[in-house]
N, C-alpha and C. Protein backbone atom coordinates (compact mmCIF):
# COMPACT_ATOMS: atom_id res chain seq x y z
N UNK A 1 27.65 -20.51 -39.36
CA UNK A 1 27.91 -19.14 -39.74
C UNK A 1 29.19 -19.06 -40.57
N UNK A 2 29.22 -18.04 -41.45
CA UNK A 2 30.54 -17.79 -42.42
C UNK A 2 31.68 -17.26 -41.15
N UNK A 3 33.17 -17.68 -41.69
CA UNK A 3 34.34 -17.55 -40.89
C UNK A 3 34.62 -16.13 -40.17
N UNK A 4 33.74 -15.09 -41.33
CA UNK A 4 34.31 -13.84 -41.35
C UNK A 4 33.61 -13.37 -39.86
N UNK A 5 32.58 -14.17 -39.42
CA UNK A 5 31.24 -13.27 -38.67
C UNK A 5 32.05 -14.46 -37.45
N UNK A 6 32.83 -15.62 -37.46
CA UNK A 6 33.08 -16.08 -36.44
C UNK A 6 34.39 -15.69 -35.82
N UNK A 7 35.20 -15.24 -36.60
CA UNK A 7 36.60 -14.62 -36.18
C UNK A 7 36.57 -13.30 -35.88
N UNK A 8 35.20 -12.10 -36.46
CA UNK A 8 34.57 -10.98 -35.85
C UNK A 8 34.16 -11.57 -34.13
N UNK A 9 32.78 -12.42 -33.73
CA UNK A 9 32.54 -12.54 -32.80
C UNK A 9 33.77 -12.95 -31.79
N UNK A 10 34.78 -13.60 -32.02
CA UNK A 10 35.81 -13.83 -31.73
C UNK A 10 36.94 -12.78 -30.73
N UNK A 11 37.06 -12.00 -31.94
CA UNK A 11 38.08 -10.96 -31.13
C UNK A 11 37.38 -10.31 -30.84
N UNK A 12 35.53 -10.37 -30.46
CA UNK A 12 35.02 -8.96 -29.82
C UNK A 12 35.10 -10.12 -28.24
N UNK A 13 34.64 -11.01 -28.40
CA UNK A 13 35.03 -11.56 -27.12
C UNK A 13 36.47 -11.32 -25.89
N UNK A 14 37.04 -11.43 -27.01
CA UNK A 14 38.84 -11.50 -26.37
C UNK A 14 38.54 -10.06 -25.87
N UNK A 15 38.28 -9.07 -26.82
CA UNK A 15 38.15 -7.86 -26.53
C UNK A 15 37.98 -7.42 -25.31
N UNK A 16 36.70 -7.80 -25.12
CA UNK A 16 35.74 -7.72 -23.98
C UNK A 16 36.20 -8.59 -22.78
N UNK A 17 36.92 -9.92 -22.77
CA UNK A 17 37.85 -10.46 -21.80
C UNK A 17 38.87 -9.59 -20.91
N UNK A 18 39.59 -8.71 -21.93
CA UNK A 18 40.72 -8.14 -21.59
C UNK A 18 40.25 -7.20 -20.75
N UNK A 19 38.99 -6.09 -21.28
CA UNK A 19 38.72 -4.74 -20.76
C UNK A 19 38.22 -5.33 -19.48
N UNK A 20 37.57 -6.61 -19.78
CA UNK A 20 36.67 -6.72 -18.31
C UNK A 20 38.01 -6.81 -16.85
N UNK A 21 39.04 -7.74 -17.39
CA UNK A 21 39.75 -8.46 -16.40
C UNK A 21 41.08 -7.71 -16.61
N UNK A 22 41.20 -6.63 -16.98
CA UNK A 22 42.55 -6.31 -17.11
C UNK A 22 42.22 -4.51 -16.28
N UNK A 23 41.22 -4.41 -15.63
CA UNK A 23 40.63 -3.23 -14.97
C UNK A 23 40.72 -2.08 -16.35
N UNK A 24 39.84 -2.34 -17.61
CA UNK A 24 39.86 -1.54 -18.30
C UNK A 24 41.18 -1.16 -19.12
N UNK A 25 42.44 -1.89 -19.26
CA UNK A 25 43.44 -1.65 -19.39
C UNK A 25 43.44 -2.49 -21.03
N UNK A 26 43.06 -2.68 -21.20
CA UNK A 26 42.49 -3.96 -22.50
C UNK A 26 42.65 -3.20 -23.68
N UNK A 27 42.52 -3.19 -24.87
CA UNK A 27 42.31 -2.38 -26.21
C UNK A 27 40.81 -1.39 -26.35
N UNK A 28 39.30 -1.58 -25.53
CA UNK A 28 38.95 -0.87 -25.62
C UNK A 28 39.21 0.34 -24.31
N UNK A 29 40.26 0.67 -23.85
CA UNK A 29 40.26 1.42 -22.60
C UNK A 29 39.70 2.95 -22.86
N UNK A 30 39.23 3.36 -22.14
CA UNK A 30 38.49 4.70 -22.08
C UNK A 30 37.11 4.68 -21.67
N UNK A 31 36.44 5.70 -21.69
CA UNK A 31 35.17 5.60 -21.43
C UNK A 31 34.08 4.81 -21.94
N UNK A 32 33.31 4.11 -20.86
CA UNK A 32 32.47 2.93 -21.70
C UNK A 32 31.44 3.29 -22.65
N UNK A 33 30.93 2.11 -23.78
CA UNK A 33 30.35 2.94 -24.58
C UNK A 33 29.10 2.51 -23.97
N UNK A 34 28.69 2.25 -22.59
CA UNK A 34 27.55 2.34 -21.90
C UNK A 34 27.47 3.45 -21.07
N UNK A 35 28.28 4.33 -20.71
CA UNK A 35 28.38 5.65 -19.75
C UNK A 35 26.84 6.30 -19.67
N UNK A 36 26.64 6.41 -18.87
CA UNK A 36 25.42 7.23 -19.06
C UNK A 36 25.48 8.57 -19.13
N UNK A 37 24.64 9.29 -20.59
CA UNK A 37 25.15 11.07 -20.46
C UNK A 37 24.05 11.80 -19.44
N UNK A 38 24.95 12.53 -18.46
CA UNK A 38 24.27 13.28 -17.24
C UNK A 38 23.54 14.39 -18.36
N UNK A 39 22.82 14.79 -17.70
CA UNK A 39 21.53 15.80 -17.92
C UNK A 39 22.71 17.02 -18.45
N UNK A 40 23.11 17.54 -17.47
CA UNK A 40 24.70 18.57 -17.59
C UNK A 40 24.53 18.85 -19.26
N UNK A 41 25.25 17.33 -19.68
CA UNK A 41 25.86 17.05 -20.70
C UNK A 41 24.66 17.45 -21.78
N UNK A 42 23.59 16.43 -21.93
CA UNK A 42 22.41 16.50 -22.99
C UNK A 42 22.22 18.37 -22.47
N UNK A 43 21.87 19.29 -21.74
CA UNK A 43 21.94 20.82 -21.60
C UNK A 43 22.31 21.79 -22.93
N UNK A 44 23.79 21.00 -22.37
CA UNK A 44 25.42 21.92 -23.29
C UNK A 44 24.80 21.53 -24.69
N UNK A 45 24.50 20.25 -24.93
CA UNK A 45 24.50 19.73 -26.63
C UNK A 45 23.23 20.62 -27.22
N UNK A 46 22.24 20.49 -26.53
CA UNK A 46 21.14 21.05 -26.72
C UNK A 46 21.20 22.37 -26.85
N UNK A 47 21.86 22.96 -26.64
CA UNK A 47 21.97 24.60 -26.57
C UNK A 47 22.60 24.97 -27.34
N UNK A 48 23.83 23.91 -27.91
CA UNK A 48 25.07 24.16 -28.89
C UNK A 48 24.25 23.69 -30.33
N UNK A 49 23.58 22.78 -30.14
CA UNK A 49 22.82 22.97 -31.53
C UNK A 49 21.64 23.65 -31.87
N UNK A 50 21.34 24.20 -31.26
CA UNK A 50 20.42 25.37 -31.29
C UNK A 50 20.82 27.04 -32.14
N UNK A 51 22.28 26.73 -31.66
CA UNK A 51 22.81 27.98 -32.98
C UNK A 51 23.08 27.81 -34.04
N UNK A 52 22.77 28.69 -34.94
CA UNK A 52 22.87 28.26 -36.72
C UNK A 52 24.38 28.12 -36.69
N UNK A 53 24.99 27.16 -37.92
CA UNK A 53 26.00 27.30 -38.08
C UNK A 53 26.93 26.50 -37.62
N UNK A 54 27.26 26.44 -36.33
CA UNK A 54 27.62 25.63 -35.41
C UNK A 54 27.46 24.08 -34.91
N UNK A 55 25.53 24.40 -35.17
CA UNK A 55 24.71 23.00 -34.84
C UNK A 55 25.73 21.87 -35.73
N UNK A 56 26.01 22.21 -36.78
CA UNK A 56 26.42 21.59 -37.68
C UNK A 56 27.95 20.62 -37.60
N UNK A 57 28.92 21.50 -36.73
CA UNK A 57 30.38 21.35 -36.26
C UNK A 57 29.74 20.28 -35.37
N UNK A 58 28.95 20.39 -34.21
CA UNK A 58 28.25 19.91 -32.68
C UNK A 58 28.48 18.47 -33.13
N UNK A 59 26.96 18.31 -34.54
CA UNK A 59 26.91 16.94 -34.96
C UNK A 59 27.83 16.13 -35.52
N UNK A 60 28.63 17.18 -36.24
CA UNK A 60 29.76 16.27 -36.68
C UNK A 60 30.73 15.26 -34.96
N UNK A 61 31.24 16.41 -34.25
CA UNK A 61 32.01 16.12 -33.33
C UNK A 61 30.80 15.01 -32.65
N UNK A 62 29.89 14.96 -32.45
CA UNK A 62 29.16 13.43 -32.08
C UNK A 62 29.20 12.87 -32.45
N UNK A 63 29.04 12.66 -34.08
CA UNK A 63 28.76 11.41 -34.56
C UNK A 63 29.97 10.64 -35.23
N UNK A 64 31.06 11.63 -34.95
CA UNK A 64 32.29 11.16 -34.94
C UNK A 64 33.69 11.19 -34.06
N UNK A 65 33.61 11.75 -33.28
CA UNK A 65 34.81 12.13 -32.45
C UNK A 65 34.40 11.59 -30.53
N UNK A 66 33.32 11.31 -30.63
CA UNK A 66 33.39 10.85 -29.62
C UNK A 66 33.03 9.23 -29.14
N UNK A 67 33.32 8.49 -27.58
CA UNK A 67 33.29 7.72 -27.55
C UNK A 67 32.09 7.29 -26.90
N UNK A 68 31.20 7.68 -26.56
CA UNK A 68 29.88 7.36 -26.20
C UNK A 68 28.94 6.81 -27.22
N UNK A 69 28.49 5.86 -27.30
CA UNK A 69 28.00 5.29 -28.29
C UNK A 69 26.06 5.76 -28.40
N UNK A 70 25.94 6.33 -27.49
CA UNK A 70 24.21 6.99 -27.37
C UNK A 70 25.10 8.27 -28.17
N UNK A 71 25.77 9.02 -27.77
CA UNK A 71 25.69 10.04 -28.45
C UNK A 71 26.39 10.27 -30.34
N UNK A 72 27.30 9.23 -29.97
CA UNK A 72 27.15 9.06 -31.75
C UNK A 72 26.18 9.11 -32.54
N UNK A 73 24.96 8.02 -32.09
CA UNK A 73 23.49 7.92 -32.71
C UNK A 73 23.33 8.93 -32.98
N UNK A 74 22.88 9.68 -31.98
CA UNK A 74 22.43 10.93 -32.10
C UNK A 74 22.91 11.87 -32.96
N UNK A 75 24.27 11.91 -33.03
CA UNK A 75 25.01 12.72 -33.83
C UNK A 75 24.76 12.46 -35.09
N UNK A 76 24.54 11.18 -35.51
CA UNK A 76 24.27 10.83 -36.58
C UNK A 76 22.87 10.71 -37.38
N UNK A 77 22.12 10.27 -36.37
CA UNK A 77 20.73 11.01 -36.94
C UNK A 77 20.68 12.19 -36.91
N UNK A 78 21.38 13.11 -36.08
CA UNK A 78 21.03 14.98 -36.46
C UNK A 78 21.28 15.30 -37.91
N UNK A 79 22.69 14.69 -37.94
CA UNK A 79 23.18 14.80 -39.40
C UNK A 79 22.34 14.44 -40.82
N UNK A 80 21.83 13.40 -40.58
CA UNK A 80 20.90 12.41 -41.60
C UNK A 80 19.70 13.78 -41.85
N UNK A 81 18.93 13.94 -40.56
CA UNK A 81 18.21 14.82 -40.15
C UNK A 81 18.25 16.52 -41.37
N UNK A 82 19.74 17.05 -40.98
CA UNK A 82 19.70 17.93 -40.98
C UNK A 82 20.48 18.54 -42.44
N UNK A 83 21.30 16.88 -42.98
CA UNK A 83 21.27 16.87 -44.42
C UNK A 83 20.20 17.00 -45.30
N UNK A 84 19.15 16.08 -44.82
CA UNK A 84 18.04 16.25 -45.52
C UNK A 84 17.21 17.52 -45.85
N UNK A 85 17.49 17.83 -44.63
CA UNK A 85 16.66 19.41 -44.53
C UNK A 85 17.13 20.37 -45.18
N UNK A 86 18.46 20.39 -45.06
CA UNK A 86 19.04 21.48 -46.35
C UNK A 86 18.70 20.99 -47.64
N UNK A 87 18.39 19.91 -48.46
CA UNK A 87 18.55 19.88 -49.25
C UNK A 87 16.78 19.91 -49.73
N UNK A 88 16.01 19.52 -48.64
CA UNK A 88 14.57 19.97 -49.23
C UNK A 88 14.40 21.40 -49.08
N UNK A 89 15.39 22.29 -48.53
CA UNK A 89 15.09 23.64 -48.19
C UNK A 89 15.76 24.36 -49.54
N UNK A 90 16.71 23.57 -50.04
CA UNK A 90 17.27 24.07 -51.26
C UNK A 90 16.19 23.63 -52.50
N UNK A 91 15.88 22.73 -52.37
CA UNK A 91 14.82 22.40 -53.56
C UNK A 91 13.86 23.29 -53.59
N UNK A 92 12.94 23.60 -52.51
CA UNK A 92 12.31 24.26 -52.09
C UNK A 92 11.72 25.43 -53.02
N UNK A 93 13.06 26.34 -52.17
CA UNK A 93 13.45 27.26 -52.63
C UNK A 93 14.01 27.46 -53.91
N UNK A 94 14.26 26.71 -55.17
CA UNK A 94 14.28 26.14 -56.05
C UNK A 94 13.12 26.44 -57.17
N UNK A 95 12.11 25.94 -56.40
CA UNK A 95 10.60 25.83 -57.09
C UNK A 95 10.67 27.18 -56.96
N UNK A 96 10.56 28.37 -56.72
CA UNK A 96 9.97 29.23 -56.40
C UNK A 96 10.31 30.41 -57.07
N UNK A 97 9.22 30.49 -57.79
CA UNK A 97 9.74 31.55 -59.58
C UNK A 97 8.71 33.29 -59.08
């Protein structure tokens, strides 16, 4: 393998050494990015993107501001999602003489 992908695998190891054996105290400390999101949680999101306007702030703050790595995805396909959609809704509407 090239150096770049062995000195990457490298410090994700060390990484992962530290958090494991240092009780989370390591460089990734905080919530794991395996946490599982309680029902609670998927509720609130679901309801918060359901309002116009807003939905939009929701996905951002997922797919960037937080540390859960399921809900980034998500955040980030809404976005992908919901970029797209404005912009076939603008075309759309576009065509229409």
């Amino acid at each position: 393998m090239d150096p770049y992908h062995d000195a990457y695998e490298s410090k994700y190891k060390h990484d992962r050494f530290l958090n494991e054996n240092n009780g989370g105290s390591g460089p990734n400390w905080g919530p794991s990015n395996d946490d599982v999101v309680s029902i609670g949680t998927w509720v609130i999101i679901l309801i918060l993107t359901a309002i116009p306007f807003i939905n939009f702030f929701v996905f951002l703050a997922l797919a960037f501001a937080t540390q859960n790595e399921t809900l980034q995805n998500y955040g980030k396909a809404s976005l992908i999602i919901f970029v797209f959609g404005l912009f076939l809704a603008i075309f759309a509407g576009g065509c229409v003489y």
